[in-house]
PDB file of N, CA and C in Angstrom:
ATOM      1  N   UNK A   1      82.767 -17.831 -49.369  1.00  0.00           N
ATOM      2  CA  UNK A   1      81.553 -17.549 -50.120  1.00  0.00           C
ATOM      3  C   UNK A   1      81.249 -16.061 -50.030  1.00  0.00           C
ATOM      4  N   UNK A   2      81.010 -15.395 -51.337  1.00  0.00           N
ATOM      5  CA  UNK A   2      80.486 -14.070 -51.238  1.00  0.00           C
ATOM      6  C   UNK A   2      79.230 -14.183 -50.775  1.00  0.00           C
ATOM      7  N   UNK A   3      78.676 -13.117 -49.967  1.00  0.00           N
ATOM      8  CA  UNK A   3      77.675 -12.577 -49.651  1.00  0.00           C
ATOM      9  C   UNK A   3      77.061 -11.504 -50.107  1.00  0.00           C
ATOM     10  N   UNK A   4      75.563 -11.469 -50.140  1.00  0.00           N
ATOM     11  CA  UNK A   4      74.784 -10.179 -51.000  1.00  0.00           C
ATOM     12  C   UNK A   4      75.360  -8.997 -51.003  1.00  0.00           C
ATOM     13  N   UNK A   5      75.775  -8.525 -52.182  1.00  0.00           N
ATOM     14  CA  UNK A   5      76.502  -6.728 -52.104  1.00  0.00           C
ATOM     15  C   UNK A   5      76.101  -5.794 -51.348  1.00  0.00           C
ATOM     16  N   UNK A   6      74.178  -6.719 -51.895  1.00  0.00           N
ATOM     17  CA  UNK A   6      73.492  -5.063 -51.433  1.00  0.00           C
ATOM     18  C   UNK A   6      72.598  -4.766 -53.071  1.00  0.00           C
ATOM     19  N   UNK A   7      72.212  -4.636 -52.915  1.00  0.00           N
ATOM     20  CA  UNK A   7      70.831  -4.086 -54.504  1.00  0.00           C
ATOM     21  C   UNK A   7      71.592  -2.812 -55.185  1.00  0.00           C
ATOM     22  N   UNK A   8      71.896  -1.814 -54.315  1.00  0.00           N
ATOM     23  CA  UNK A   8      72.801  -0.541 -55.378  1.00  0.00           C
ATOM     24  C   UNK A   8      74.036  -1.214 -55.696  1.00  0.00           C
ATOM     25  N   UNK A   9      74.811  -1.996 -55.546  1.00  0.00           N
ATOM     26  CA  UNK A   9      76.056  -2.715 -55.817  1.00  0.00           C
ATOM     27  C   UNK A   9      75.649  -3.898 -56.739  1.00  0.00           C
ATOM     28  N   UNK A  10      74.425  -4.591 -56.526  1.00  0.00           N
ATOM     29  CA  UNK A  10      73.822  -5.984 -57.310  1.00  0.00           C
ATOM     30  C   UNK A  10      73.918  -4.928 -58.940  1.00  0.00           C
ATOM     31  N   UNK A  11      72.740  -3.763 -59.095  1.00  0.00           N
ATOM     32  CA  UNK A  11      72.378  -2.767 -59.974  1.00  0.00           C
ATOM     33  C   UNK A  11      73.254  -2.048 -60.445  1.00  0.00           C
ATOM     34  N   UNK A  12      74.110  -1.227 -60.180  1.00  0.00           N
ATOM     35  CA  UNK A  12      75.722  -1.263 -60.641  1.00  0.00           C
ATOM     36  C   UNK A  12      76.123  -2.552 -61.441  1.00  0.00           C
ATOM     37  N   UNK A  13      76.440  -3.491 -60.831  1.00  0.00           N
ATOM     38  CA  UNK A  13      77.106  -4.609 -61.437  1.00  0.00           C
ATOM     39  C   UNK A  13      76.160  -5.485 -62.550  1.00  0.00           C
ATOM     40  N   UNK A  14      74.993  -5.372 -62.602  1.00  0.00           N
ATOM     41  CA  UNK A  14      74.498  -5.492 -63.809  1.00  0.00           C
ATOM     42  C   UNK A  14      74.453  -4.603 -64.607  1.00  0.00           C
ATOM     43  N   UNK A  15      74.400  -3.498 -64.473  1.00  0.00           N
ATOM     44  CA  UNK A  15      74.341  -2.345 -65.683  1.00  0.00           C
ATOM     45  C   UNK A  15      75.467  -2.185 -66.154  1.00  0.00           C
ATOM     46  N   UNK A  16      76.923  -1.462 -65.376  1.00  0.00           N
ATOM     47  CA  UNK A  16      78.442  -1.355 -65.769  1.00  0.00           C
ATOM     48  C   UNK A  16      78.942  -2.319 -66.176  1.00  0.00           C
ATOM     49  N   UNK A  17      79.186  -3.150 -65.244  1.00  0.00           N
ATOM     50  CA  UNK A  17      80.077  -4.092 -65.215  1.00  0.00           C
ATOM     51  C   UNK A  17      80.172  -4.863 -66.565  1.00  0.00           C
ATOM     52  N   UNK A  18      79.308  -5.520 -67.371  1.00  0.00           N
ATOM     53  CA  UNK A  18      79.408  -5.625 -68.411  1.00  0.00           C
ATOM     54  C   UNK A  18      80.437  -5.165 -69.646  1.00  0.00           C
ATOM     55  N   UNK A  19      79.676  -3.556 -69.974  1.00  0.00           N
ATOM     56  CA  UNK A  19      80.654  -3.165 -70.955  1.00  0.00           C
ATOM     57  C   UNK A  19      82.184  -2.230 -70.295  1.00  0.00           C
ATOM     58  N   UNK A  20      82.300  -2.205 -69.239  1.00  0.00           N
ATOM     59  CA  UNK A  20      83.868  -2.227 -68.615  1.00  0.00           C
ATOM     60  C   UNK A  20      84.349  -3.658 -68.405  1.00  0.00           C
ATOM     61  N   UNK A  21      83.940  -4.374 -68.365  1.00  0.00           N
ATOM     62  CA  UNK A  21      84.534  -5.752 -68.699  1.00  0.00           C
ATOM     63  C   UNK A  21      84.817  -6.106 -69.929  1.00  0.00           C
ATOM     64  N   UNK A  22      84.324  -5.864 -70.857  1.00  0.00           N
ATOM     65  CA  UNK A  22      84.355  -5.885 -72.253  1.00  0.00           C
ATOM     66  C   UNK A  22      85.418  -4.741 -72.792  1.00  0.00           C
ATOM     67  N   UNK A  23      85.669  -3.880 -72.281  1.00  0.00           N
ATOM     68  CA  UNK A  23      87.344  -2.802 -72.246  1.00  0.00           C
ATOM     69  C   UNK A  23      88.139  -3.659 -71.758  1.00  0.00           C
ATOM     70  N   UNK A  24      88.419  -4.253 -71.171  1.00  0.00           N
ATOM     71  CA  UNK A  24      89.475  -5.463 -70.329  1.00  0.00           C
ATOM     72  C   UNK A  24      90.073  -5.130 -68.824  1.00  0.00           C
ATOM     73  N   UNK A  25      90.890  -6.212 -68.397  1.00  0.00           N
ATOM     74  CA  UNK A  25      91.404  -6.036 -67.149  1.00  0.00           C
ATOM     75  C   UNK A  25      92.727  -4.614 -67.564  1.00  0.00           C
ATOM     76  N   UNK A  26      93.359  -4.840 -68.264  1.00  0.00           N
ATOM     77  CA  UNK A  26      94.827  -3.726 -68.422  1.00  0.00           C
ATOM     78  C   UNK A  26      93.676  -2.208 -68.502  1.00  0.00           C
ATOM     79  N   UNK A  27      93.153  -2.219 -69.130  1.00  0.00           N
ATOM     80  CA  UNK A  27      92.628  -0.792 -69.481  1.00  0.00           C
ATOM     81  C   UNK A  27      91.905  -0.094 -67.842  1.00  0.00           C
ATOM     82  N   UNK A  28      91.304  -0.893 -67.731  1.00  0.00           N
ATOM     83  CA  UNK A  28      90.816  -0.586 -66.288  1.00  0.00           C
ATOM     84  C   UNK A  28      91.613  -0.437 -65.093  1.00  0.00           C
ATOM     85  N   UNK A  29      92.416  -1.245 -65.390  1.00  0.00           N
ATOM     86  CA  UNK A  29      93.931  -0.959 -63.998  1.00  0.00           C
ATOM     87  C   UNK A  29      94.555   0.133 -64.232  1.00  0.00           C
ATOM     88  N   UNK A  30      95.060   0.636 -65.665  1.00  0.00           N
ATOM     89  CA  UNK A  30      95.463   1.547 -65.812  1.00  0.00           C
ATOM     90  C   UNK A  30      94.710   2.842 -65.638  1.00  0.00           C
ATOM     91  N   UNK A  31      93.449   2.859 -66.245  1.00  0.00           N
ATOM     92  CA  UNK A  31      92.666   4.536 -66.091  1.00  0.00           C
ATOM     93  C   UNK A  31      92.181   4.662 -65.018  1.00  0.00           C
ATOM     94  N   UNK A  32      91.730   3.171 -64.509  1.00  0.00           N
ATOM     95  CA  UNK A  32      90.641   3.951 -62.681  1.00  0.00           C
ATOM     96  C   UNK A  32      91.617   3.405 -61.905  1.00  0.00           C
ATOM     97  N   UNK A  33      92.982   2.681 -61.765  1.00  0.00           N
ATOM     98  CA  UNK A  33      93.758   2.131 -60.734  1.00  0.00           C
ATOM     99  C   UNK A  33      94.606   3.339 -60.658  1.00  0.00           C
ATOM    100  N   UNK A  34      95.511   3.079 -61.974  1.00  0.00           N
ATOM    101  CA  UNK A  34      97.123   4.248 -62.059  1.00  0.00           C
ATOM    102  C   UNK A  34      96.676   5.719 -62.108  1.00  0.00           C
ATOM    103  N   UNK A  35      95.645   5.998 -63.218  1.00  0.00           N
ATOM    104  CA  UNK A  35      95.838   7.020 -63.218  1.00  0.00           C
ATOM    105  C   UNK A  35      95.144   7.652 -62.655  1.00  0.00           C
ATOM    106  N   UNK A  36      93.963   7.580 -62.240  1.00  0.00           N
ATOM    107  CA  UNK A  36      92.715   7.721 -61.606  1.00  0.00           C
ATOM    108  C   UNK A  36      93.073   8.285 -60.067  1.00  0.00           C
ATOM    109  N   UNK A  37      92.793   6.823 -59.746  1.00  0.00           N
ATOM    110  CA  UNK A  37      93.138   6.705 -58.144  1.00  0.00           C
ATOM    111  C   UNK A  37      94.701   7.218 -57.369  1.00  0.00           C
ATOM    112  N   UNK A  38      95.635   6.483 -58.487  1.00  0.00           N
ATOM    113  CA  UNK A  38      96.682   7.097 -58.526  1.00  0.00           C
ATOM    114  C   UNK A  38      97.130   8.585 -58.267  1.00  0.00           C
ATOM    115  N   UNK A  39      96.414   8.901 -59.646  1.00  0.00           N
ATOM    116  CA  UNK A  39      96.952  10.592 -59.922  1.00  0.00           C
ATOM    117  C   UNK A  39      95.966  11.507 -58.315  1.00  0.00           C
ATOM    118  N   UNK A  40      94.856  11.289 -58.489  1.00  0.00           N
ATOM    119  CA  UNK A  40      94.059  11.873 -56.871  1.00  0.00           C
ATOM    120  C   UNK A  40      94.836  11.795 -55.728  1.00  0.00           C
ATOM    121  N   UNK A  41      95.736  10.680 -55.454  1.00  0.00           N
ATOM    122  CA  UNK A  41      96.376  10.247 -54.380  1.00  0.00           C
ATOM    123  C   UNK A  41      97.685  11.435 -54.441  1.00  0.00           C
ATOM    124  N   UNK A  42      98.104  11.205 -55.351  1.00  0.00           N
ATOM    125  CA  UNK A  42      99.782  12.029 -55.672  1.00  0.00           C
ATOM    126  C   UNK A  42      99.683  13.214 -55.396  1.00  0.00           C
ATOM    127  N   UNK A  43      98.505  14.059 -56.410  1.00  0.00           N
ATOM    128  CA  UNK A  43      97.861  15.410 -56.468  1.00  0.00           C
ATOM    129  C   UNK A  43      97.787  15.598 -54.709  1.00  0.00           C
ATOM    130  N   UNK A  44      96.717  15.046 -53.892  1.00  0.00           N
ATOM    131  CA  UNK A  44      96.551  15.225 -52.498  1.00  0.00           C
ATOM    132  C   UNK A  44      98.134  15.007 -51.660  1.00  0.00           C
ATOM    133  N   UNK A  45      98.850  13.827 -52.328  1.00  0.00           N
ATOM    134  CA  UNK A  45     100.045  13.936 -51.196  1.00  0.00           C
ATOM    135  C   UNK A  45     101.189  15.310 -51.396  1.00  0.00           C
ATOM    136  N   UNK A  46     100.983  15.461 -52.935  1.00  0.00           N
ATOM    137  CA  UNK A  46     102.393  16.629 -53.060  1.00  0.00           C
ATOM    138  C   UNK A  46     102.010  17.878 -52.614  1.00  0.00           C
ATOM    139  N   UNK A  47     100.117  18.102 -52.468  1.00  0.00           N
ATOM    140  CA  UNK A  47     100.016  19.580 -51.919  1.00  0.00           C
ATOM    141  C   UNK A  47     100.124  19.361 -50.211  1.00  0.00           C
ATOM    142  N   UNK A  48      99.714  18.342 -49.509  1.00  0.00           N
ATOM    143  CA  UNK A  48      99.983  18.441 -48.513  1.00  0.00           C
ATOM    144  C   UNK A  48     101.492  18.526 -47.790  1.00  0.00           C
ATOM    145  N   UNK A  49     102.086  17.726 -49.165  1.00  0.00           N
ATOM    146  CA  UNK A  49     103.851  17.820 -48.723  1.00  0.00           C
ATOM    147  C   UNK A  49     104.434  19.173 -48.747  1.00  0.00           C
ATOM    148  N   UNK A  50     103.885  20.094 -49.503  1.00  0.00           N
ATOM    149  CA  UNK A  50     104.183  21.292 -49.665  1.00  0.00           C
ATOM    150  C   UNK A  50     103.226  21.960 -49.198  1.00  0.00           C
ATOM    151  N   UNK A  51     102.521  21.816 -48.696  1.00  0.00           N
ATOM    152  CA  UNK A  51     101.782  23.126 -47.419  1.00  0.00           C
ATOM    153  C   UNK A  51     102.572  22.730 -46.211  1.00  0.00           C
ATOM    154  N   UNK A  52     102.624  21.269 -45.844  1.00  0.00           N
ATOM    155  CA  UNK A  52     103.909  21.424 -44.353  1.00  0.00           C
ATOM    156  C   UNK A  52     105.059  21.315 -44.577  1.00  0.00           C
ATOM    157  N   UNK A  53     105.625  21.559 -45.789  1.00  0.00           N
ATOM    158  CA  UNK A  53     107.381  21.325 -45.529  1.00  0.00           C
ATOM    159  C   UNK A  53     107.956  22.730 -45.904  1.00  0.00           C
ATOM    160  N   UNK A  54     106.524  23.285 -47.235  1.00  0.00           N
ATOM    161  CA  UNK A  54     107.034  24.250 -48.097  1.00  0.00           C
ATOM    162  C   UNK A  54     107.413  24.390 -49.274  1.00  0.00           C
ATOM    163  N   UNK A  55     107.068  24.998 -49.772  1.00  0.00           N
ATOM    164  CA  UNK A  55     107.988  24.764 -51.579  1.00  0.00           C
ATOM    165  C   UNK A  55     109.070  25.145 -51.612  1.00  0.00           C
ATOM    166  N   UNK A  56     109.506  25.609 -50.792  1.00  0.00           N
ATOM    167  CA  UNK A  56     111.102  25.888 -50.997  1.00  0.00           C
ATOM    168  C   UNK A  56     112.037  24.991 -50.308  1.00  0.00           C
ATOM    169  N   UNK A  57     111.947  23.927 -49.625  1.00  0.00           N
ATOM    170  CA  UNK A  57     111.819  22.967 -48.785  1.00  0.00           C
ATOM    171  C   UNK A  57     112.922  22.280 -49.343  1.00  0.00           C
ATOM    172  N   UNK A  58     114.291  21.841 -49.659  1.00  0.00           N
ATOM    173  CA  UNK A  58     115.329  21.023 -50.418  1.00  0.00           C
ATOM    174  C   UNK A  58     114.750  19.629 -50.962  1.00  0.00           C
ATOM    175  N   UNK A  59     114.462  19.038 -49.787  1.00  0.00           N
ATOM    176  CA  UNK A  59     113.716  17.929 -50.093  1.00  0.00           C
ATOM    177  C   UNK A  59     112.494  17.446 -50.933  1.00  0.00           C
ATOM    178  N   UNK A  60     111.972  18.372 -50.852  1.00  0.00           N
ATOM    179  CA  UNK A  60     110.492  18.249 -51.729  1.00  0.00           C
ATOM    180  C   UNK A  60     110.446  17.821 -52.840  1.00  0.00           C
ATOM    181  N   UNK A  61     111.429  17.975 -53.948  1.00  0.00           N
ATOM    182  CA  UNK A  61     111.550  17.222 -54.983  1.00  0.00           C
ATOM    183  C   UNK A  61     111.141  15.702 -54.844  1.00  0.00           C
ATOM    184  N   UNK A  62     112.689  15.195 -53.656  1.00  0.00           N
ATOM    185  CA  UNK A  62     112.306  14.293 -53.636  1.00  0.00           C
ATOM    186  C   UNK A  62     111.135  13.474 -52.713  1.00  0.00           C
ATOM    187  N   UNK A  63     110.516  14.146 -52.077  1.00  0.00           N
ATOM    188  CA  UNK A  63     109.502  13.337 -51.569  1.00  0.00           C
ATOM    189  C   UNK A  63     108.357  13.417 -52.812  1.00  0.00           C
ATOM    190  N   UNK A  64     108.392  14.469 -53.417  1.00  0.00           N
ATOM    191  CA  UNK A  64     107.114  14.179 -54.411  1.00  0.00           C
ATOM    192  C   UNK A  64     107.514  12.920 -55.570  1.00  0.00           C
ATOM    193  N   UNK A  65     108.705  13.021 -55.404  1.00  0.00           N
ATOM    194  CA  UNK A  65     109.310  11.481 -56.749  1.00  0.00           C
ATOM    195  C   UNK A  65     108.278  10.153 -55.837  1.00  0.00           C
ATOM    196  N   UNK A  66     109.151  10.493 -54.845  1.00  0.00           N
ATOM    197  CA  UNK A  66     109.009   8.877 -53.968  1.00  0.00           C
ATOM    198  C   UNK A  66     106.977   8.917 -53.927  1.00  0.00           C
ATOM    199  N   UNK A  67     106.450   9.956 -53.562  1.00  0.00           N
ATOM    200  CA  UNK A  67     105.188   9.960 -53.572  1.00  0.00           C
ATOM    201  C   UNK A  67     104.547   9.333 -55.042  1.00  0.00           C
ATOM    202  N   UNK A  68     105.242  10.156 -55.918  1.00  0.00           N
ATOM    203  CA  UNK A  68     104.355   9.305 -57.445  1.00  0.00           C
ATOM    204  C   UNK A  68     104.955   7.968 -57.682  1.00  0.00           C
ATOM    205  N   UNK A  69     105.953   7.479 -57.120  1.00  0.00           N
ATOM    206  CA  UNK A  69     106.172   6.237 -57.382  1.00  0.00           C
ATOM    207  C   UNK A  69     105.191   5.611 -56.193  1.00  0.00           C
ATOM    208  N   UNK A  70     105.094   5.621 -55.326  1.00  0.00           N
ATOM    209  CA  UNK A  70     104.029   4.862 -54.124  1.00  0.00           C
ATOM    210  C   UNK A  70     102.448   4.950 -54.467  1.00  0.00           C
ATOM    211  N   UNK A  71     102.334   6.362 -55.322  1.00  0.00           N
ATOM    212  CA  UNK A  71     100.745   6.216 -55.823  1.00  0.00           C
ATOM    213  C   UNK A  71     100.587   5.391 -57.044  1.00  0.00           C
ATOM    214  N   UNK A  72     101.283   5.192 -57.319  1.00  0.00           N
ATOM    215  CA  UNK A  72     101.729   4.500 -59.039  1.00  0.00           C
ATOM    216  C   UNK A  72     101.605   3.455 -58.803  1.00  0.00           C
ATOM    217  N   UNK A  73     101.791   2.753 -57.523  1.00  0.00           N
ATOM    218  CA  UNK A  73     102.185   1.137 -56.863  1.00  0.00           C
ATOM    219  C   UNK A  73     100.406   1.009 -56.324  1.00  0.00           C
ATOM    220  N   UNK A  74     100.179   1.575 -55.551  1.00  0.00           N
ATOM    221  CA  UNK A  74      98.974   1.935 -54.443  1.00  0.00           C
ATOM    222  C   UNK A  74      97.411   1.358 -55.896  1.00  0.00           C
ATOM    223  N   UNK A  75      97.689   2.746 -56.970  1.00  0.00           N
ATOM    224  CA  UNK A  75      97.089   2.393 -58.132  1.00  0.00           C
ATOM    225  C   UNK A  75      96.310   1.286 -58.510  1.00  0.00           C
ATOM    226  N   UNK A  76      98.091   0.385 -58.796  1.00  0.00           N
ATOM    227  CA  UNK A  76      97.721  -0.528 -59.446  1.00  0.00           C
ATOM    228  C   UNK A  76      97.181  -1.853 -58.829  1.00  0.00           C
ATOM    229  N   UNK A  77      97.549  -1.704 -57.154  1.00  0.00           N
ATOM    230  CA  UNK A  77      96.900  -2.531 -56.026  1.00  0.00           C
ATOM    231  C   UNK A  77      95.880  -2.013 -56.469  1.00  0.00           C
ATOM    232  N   UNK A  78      95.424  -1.266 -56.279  1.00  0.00           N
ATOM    233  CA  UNK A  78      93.909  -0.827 -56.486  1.00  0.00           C
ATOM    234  C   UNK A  78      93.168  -1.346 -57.550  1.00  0.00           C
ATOM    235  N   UNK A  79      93.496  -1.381 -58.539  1.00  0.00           N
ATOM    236  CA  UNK A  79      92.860  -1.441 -59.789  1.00  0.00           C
ATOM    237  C   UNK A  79      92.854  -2.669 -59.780  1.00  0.00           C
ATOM    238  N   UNK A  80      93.877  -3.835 -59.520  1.00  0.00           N
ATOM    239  CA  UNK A  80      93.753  -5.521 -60.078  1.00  0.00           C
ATOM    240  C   UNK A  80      92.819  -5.762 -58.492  1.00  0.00           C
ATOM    241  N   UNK A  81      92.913  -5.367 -57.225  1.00  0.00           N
ATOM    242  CA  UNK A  81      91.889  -5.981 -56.682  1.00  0.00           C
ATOM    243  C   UNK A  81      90.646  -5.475 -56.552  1.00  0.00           C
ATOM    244  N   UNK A  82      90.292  -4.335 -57.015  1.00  0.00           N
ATOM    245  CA  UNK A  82      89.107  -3.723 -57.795  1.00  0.00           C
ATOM    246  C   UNK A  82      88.232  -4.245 -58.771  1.00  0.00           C
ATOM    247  N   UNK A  83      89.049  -4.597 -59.548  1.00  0.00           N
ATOM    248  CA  UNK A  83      88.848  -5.902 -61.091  1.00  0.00           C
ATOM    249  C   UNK A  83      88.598  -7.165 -60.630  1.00  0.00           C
ATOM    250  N   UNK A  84      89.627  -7.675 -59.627  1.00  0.00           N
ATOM    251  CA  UNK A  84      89.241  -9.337 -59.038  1.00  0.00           C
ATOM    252  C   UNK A  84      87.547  -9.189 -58.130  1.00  0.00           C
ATOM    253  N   UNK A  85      87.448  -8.257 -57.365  1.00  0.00           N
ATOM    254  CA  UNK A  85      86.669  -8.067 -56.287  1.00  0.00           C
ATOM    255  C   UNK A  85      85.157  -7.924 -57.435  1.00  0.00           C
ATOM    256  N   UNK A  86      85.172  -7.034 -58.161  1.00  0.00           N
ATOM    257  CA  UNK A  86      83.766  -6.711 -58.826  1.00  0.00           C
ATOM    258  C   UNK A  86      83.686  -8.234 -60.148  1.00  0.00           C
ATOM    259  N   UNK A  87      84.926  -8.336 -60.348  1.00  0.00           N
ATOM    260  CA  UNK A  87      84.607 -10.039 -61.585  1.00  0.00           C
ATOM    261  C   UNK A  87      84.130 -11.204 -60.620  1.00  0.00           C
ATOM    262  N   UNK A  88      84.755 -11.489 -59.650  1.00  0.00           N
ATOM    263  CA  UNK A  88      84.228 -12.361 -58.171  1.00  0.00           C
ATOM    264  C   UNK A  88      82.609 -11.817 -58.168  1.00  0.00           C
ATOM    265  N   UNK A  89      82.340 -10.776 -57.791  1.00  0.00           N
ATOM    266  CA  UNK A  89      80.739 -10.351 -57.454  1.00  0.00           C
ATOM    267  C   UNK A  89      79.965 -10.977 -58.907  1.00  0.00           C
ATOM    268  N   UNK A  90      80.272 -10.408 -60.174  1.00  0.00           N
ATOM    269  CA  UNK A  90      79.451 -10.578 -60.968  1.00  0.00           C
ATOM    270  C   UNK A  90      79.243 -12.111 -61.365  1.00  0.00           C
ATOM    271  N   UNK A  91      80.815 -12.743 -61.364  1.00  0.00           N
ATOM    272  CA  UNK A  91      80.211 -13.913 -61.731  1.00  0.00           C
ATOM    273  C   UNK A  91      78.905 -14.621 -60.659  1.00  0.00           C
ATOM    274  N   UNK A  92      79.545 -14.365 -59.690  1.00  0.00           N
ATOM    275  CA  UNK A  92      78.645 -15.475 -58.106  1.00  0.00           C
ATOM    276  C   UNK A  92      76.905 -14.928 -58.633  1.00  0.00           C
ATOM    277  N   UNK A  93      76.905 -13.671 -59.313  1.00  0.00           N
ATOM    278  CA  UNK A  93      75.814 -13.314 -58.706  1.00  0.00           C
ATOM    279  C   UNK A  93      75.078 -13.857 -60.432  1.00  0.00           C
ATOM    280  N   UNK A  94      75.821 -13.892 -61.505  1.00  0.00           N
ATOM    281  CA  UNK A  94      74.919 -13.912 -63.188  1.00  0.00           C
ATOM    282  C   UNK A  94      74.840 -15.885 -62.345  1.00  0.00           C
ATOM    283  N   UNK A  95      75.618 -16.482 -61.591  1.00  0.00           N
ATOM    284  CA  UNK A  95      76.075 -17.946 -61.828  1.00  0.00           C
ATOM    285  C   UNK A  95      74.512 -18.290 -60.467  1.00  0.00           C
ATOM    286  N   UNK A  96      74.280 -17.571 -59.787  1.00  0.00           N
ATOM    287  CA  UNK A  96      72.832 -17.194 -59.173  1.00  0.00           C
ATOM    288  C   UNK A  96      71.227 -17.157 -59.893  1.00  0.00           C
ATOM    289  N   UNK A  97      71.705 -16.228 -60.686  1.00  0.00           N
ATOM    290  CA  UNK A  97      70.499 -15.851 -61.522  1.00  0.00           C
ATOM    291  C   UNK A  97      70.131 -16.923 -62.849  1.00  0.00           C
ATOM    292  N   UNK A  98      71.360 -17.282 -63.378  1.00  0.00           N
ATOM    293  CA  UNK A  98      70.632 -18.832 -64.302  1.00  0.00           C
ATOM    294  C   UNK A  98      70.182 -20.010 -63.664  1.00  0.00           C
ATOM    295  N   UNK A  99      69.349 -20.297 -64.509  1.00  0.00           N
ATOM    296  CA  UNK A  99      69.406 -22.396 -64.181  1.00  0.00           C
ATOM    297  C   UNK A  99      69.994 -23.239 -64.752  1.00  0.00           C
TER     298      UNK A  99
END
């Protein structure tokens, strides 16, 4: 059983949640999961890979490959249990508020 969000999370999820639900599950995994969360993640891992290894570093290529493929993955974890977690909240809570 879910439990109360919380009133700034209840208020969020009545105001947003709606018309980003109404964009769909794919659109939302993709812009705030892949590319979003994703791209922030990649951006932060390839400068840190290259402030300690170096840019001139042989390897660096490939750790930044393997990095955008793991943020690319990370993403899209993100985004479908992002989507399950806030569709779970809204329904429990609109399936609350009727009679």
């Amino acid at each position: 059983m879910i439990q109360d969000p919380g009133p700034r999370t209840t208020a969020w999820l009545e105001k947003r949640w709606p018309a980003i639900h109404a964009r769909g599950a794919a659109r939302f995994i993709l812009l705030r999961g892949v590319l979003f969360w994703g791209g922030v993640m990649f951006i932060a891992m390839s400068t840190f890979s290259a402030i300690k290894l170096g840019v001139h570093h042989p390897r660096l290529p490939l750790m930044i490959a393997i990095a955008a493929l793991l943020c690319a993955i990370g993403g899209l974890v993100w985004g479908v249990l992002t989507w399950t977690i806030n569709e779970r909240l809204f329904r429990t809570l609109n399936k609350h508020r009727t009679p």
